[in-house]
C-alpha atoms as a PDB file:
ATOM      1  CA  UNK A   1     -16.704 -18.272   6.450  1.00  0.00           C
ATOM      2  CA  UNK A   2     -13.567 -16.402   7.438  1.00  0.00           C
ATOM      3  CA  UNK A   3     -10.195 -18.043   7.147  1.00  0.00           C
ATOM      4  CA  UNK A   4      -6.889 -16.836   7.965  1.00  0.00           C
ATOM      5  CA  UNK A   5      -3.479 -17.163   6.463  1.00  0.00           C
ATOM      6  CA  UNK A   6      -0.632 -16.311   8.334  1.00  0.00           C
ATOM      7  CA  UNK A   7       3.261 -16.664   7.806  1.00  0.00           C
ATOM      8  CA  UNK A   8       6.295 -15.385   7.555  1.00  0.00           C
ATOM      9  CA  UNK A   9       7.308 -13.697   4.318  1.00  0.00           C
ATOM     10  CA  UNK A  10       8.041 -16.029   1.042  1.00  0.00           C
ATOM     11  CA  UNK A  11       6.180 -18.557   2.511  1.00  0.00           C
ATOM     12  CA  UNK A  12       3.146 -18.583  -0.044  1.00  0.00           C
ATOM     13  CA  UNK A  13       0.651 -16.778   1.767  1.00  0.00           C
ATOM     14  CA  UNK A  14      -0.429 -14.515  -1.287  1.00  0.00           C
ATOM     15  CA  UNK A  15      -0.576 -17.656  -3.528  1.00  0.00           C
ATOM     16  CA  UNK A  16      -2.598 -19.519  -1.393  1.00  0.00           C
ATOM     17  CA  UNK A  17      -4.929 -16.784  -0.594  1.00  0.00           C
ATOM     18  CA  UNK A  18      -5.448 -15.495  -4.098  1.00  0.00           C
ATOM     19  CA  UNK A  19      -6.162 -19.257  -4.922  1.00  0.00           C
ATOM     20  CA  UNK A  20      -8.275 -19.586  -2.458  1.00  0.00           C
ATOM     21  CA  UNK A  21      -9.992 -16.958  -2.768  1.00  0.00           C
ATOM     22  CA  UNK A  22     -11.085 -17.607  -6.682  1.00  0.00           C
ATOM     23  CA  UNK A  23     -11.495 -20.973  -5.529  1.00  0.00           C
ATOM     24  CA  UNK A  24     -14.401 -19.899  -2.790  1.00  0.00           C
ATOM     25  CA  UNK A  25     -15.432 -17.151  -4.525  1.00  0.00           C
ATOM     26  CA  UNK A  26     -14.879 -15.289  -1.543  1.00  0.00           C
ATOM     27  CA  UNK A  27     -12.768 -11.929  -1.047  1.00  0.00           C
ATOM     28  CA  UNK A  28      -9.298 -11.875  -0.006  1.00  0.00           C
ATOM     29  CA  UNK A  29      -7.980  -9.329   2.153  1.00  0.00           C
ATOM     30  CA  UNK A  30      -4.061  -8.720   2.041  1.00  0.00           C
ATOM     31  CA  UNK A  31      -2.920  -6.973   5.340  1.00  0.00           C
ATOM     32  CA  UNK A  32       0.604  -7.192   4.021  1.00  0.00           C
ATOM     33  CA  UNK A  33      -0.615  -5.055   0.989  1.00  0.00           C
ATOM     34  CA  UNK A  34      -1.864  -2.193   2.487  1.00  0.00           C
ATOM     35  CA  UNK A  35       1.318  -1.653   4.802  1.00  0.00           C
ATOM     36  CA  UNK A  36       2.969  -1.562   1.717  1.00  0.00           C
ATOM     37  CA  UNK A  37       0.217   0.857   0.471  1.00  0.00           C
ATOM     38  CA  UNK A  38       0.716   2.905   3.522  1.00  0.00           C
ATOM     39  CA  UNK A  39       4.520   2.895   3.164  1.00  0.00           C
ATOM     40  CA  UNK A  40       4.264   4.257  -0.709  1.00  0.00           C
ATOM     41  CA  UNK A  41       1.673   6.743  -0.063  1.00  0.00           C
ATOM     42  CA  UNK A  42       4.259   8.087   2.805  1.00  0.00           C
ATOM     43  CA  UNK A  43       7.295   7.284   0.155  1.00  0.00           C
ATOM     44  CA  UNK A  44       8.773   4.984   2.308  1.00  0.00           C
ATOM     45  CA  UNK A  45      10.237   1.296   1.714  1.00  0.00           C
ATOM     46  CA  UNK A  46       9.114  -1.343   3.450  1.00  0.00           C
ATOM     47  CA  UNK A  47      12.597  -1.515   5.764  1.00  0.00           C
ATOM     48  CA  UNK A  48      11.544   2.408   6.281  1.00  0.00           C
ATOM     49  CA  UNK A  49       8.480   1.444   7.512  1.00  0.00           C
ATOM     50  CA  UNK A  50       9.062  -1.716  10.080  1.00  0.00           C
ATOM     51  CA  UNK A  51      11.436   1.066  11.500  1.00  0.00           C
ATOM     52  CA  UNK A  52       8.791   3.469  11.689  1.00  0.00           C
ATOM     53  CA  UNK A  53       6.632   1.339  13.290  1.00  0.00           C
ATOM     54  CA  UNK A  54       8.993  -0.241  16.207  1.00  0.00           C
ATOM     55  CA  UNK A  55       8.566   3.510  17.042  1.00  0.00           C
ATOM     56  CA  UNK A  56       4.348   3.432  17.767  1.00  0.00           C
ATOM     57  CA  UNK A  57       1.269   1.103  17.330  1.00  0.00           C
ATOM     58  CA  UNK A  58      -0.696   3.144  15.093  1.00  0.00           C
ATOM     59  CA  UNK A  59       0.453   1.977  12.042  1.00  0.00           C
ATOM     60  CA  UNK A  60      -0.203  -1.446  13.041  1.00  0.00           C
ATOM     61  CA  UNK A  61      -3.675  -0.514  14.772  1.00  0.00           C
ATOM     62  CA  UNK A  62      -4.488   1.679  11.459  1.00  0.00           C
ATOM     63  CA  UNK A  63      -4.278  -2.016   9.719  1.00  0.00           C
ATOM     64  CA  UNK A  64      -5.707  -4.259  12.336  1.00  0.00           C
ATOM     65  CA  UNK A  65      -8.872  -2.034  12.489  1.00  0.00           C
ATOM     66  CA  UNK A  66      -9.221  -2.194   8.605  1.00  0.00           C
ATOM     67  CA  UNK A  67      -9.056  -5.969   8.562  1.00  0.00           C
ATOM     68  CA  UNK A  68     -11.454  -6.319  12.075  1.00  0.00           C
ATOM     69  CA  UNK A  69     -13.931  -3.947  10.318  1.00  0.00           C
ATOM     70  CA  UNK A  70     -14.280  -6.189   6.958  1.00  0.00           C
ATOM     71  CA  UNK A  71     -14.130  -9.374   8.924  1.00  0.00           C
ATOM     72  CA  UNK A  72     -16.894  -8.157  10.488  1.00  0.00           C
ATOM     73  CA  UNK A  73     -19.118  -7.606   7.081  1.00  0.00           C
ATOM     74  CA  UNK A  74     -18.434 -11.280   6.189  1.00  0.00           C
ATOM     75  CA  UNK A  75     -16.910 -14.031   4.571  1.00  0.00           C
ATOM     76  CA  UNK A  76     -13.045 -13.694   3.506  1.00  0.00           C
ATOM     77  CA  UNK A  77      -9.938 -15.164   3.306  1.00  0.00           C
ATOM     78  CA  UNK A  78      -7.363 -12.611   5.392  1.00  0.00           C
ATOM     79  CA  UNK A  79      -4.137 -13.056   4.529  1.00  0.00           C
ATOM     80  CA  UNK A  80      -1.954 -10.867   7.334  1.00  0.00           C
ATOM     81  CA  UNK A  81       1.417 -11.823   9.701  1.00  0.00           C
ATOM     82  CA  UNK A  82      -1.674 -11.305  12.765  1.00  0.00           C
ATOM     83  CA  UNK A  83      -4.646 -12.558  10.994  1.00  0.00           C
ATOM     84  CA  UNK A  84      -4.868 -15.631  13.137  1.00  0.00           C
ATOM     85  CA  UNK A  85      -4.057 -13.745  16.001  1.00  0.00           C
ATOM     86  CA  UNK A  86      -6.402 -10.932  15.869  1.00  0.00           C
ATOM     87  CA  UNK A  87      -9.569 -12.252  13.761  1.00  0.00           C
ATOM     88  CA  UNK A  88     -12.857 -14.336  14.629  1.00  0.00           C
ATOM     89  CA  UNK A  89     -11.444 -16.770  12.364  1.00  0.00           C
ATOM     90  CA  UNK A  90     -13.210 -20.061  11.669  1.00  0.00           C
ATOM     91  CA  UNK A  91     -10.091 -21.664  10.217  1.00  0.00           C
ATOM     92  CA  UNK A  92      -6.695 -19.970  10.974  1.00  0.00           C
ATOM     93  CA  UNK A  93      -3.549 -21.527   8.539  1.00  0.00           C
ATOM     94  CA  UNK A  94      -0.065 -20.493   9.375  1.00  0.00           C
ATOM     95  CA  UNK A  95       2.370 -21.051   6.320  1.00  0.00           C
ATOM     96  CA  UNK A  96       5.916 -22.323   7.343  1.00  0.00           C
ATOM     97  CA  UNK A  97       9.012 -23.252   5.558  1.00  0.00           C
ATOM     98  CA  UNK A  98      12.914 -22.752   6.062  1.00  0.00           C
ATOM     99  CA  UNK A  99      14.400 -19.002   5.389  1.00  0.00           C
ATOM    100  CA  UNK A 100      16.604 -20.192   2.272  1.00  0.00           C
ATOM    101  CA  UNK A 101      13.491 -21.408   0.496  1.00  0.00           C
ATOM    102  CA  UNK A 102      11.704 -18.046   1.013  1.00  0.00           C
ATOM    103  CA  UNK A 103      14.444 -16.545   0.427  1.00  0.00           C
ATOM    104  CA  UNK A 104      14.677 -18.274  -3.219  1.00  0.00           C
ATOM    105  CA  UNK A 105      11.286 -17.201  -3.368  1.00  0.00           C
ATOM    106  CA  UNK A 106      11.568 -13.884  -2.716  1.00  0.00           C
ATOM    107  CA  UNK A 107      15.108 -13.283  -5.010  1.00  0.00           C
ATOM    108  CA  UNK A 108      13.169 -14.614  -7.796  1.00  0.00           C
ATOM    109  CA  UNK A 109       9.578 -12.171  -7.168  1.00  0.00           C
ATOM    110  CA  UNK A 110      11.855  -9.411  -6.501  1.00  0.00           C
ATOM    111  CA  UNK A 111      14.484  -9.925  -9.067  1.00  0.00           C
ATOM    112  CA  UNK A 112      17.236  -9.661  -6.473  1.00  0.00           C
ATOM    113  CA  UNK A 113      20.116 -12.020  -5.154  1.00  0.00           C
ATOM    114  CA  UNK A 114      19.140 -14.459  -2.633  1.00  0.00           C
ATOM    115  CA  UNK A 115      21.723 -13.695  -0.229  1.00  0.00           C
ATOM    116  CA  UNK A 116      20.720  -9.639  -0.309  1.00  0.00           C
ATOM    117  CA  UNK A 117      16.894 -11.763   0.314  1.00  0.00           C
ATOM    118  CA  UNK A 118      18.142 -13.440   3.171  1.00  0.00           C
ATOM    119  CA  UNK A 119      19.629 -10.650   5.054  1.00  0.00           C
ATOM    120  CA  UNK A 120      16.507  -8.272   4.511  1.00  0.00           C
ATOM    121  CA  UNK A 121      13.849 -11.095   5.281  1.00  0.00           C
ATOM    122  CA  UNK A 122      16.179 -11.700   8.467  1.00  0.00           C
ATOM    123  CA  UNK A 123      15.757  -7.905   9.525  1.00  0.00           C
ATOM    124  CA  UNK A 124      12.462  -7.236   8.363  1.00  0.00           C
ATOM    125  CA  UNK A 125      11.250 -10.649  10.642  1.00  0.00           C
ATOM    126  CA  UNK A 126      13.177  -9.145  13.397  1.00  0.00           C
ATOM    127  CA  UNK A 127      11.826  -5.968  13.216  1.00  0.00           C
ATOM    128  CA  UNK A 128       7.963  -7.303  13.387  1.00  0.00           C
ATOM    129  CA  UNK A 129       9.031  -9.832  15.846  1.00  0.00           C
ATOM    130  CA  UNK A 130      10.069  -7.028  18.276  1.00  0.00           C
ATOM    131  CA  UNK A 131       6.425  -4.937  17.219  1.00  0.00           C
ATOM    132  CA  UNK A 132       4.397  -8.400  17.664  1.00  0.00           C
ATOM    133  CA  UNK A 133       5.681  -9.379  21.203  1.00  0.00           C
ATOM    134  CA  UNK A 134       5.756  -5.516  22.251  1.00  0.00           C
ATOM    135  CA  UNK A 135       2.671  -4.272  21.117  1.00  0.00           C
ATOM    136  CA  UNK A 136       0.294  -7.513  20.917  1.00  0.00           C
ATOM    137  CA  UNK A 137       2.461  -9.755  23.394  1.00  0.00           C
ATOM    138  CA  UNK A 138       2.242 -12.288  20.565  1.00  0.00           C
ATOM    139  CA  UNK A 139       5.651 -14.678  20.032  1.00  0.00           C
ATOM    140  CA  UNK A 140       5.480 -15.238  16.260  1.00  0.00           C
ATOM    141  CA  UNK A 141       7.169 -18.742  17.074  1.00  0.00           C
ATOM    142  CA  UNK A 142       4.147 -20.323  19.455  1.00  0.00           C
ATOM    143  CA  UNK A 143       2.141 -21.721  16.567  1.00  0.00           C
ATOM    144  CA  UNK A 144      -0.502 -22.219  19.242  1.00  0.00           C
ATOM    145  CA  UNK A 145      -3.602 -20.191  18.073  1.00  0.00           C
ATOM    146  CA  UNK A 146      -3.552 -22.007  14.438  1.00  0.00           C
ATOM    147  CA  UNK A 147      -5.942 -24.713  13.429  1.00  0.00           C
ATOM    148  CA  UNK A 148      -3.734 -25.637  10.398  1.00  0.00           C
ATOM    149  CA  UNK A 149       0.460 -25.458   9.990  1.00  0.00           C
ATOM    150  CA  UNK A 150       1.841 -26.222   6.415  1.00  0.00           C
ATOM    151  CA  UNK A 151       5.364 -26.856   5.722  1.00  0.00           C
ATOM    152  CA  UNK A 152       5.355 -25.190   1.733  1.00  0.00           C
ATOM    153  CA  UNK A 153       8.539 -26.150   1.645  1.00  0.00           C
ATOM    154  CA  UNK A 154       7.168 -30.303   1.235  1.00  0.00           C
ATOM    155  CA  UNK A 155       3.781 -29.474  -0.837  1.00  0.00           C
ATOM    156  CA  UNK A 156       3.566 -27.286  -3.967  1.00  0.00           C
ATOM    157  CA  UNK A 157       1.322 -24.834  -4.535  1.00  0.00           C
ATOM    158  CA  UNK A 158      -1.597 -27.178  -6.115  1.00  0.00           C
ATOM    159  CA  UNK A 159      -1.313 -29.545  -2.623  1.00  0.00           C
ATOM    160  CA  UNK A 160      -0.769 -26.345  -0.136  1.00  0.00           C
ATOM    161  CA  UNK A 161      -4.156 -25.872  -1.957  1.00  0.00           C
ATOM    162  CA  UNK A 162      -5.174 -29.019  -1.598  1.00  0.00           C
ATOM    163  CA  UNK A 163      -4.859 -29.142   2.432  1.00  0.00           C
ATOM    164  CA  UNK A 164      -6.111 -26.247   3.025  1.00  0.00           C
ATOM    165  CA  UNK A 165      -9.355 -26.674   0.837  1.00  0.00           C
ATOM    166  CA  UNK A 166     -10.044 -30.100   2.711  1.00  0.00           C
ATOM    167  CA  UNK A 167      -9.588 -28.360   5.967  1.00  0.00           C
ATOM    168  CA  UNK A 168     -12.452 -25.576   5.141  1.00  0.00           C
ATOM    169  CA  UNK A 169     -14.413 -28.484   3.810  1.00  0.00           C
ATOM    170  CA  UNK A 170     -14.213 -30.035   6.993  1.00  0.00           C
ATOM    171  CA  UNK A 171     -14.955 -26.641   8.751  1.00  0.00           C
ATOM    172  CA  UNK A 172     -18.097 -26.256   6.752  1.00  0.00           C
END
C-alpha cells in the first residue's frame, strides 16, 4: 500500500508518517528531507534553496524522480509537499492547521521565536507556492486530489493517528 502525506510545514507530517510508518511496518519516505539533504550537501539553507529553485525545475524533478522510483518498488508511506499530487497513491492525507499553530510548532523544534517562525514559514510557503503552480500547475490551496484532510490543529498526535489508521483500514 502506498499512502501519502502532504501539508504545509509544522503541520505534523513527519510525526504522522514516522508513526505510521512503525505502525505498518512499512518504509517512510521524507521528500522534505532530502531537499534539505540536497541543500547541506550544496551548503545552502533551506531559504537558499526555495530561492534556488524558483530559478529551475531540476531540483524539484531531482526529488520527484527519487520518490516516483521507490513508489514504484512498493509499499510506503511518502511524506512530501507533492506526494499526493505526483504519486500512484492509494490513500493521499493532506495535514492542515492555522500558521500560528505551526508556527508554535516550529519555534519550539527549531528553538527559535515564533514570530521569526512565522515570517520564514510565510516566505518559505510563498516561495514553493510560486514553484508548485509554475512548474506543476498545482494550487497548493485546491485540496481536491486528497482522499483525507485533517485539521491537527483539533486532534493530537495519538487521534491524527487514529484517523488516518482507520482510513488505510478502510482502504485495505
Amino acid at each position: 500500500m502506498i499512502v501519502s502525506i502532504s501539508g504545509a510545514p509544522g503541520t505534523g507530517t513527519t510525526t504522522l508518517s514516522r508513526s505510521l510508518s512503525a505502525e505498518l511496518g512499512i518504509r517512510w519516505i521524507n521528500s522534505g528531507e532530502l531537499f534539505r539533504k540536497i541543500a547541506s550537501e550544496k551548503n545552502l539553507s533551506v531559504k537558499e534553496m526555495n530561492r534556488m529553485a524558483e530559478k529551475g525545475p531540476e531540483i524539484d524533478y531531482l526529488i520527484d524522480d527519487a520518490q516516483l522510483a521507490l513508489a514504484k518498488e512498493g509499499s510506503g508511506i511518502f511524506e512530501g509537499r507533492l506526494s499526493g499530487h505526483l504519486l500512484p497513491a492509494d490513500l493521499k492525507v493532506l495535514l492542515k492547521t492555522d500558521l500560528r499553530v505551526r508556527a508554535e510548532r516550529i519555534s519550539k523544534r527549531e528553538a527559535k521565536l515564533v514570530e521569526d517562525a512565522i515570517q520564514e514559514t510565510r516566505v518559505r510557503e510563498e516561495s514553493e507556492g510560486r514553484r508548485y503552480k509554475m512548474y506543476y500547475n498545482i494550487d497548493v490551496n485546491d485540496f481536491s486530489a486528497y482522499d483525507l484532510v485533517v485539521d491537527t490543529g483539533r486532534f493530537n498526535e495519538h487521534g491524527t493517528l487514529a484517523i488516518v489508521l482507520a482510513a488505510v483500514r478502510a482502504r485495505q
